[in-house]
C-alpha atoms as a PDB file:
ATOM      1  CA  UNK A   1       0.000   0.000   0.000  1.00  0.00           C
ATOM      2  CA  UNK A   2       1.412   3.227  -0.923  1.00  0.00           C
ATOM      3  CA  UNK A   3       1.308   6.529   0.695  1.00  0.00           C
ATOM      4  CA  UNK A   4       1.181  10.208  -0.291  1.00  0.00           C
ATOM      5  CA  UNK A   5       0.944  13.512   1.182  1.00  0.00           C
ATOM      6  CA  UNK A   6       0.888  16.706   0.737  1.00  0.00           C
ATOM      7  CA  UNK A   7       3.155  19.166   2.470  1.00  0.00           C
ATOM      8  CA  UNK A   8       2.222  22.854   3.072  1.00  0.00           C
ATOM      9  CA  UNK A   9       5.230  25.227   3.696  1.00  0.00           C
ATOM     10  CA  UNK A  10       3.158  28.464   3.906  1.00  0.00           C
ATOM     11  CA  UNK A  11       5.312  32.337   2.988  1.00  0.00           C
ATOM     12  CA  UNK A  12       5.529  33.205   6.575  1.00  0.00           C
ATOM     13  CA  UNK A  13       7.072  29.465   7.857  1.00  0.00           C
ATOM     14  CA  UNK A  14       9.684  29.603   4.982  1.00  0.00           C
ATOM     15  CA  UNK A  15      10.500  32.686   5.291  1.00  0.00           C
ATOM     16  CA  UNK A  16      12.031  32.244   9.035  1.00  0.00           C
ATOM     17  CA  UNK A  17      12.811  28.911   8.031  1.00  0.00           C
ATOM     18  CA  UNK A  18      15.010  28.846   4.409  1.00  0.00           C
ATOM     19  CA  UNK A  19      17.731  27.597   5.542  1.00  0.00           C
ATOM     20  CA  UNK A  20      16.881  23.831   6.426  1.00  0.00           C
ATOM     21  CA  UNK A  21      13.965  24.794   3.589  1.00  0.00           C
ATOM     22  CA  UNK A  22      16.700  25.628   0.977  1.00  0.00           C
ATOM     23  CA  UNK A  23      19.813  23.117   1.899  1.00  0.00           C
ATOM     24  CA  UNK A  24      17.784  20.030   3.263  1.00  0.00           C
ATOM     25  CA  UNK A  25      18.721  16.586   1.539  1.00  0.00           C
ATOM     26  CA  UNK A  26      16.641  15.139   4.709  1.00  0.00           C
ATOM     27  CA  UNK A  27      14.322  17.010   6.106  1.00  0.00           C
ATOM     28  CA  UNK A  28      12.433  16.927   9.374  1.00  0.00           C
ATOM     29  CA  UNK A  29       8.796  18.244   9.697  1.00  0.00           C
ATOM     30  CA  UNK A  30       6.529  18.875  12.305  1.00  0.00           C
ATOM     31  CA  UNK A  31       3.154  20.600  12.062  1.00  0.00           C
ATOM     32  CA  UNK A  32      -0.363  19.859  11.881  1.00  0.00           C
ATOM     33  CA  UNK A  33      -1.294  16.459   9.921  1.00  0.00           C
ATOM     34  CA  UNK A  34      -4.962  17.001   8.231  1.00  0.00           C
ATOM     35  CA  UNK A  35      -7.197  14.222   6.525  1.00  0.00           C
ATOM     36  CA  UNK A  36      -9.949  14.437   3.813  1.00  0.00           C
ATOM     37  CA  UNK A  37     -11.355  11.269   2.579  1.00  0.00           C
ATOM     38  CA  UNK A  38      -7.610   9.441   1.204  1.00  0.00           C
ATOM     39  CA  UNK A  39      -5.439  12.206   1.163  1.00  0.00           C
ATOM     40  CA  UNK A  40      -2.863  13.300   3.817  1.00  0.00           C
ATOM     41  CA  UNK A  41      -1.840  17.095   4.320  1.00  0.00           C
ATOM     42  CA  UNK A  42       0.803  18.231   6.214  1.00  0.00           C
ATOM     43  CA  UNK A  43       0.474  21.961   7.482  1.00  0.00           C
ATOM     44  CA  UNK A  44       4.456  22.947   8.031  1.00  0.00           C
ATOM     45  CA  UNK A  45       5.211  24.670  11.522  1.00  0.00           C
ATOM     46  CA  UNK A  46       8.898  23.990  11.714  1.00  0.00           C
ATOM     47  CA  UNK A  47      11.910  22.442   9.987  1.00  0.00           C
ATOM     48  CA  UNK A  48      14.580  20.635  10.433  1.00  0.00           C
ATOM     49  CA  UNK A  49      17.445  20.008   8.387  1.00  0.00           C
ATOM     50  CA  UNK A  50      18.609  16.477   9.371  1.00  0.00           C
ATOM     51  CA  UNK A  51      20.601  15.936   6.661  1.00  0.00           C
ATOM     52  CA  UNK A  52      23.492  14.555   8.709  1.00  0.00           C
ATOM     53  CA  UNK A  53      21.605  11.469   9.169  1.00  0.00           C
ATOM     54  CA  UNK A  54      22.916  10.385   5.559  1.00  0.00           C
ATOM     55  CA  UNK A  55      26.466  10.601   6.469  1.00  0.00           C
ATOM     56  CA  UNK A  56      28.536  10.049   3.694  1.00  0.00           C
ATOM     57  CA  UNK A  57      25.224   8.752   1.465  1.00  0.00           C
ATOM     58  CA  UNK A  58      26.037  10.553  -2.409  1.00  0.00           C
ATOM     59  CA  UNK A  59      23.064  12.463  -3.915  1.00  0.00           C
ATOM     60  CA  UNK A  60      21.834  13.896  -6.785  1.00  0.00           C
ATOM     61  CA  UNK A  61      20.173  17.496  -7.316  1.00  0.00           C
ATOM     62  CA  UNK A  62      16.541  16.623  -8.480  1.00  0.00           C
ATOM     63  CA  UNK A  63      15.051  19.623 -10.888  1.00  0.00           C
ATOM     64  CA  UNK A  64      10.778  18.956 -10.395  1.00  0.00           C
ATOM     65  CA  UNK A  65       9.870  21.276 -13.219  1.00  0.00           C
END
């Protein structure tokens, strides 16, 4: 069974938030969790960048548009 949600990072949360927002590989949410019928929203209230978790994992830069 898979599992999707949507995450909300409203203006004012990223704005005192861009760094973790901006340089995250892994990133740490917590906020308000919302549910209509199926689908999962998260509402953003703070960030984390736990990016190192990975250690020495290699990444790639992912372009979504």
């Amino acid at each position: 069974m898979s599992v999707y949600l949507n995450l909300f990072v409203w203006r004012v949360v990223s704005g005192r938030q861009r760094q973790p927002l901006m340089a995250s590989r892994l990133m740490g949410v917590s906020g308000q969790l919302q549910l209509e019928g199926e689908v999962m929203h998260v509402i953003a209230h703070r960030l984390a960048n736990l990016s190192r978790w990975l250690g020495k994992v290699a990444t790639r830069p992912r372009d979504f548009h």
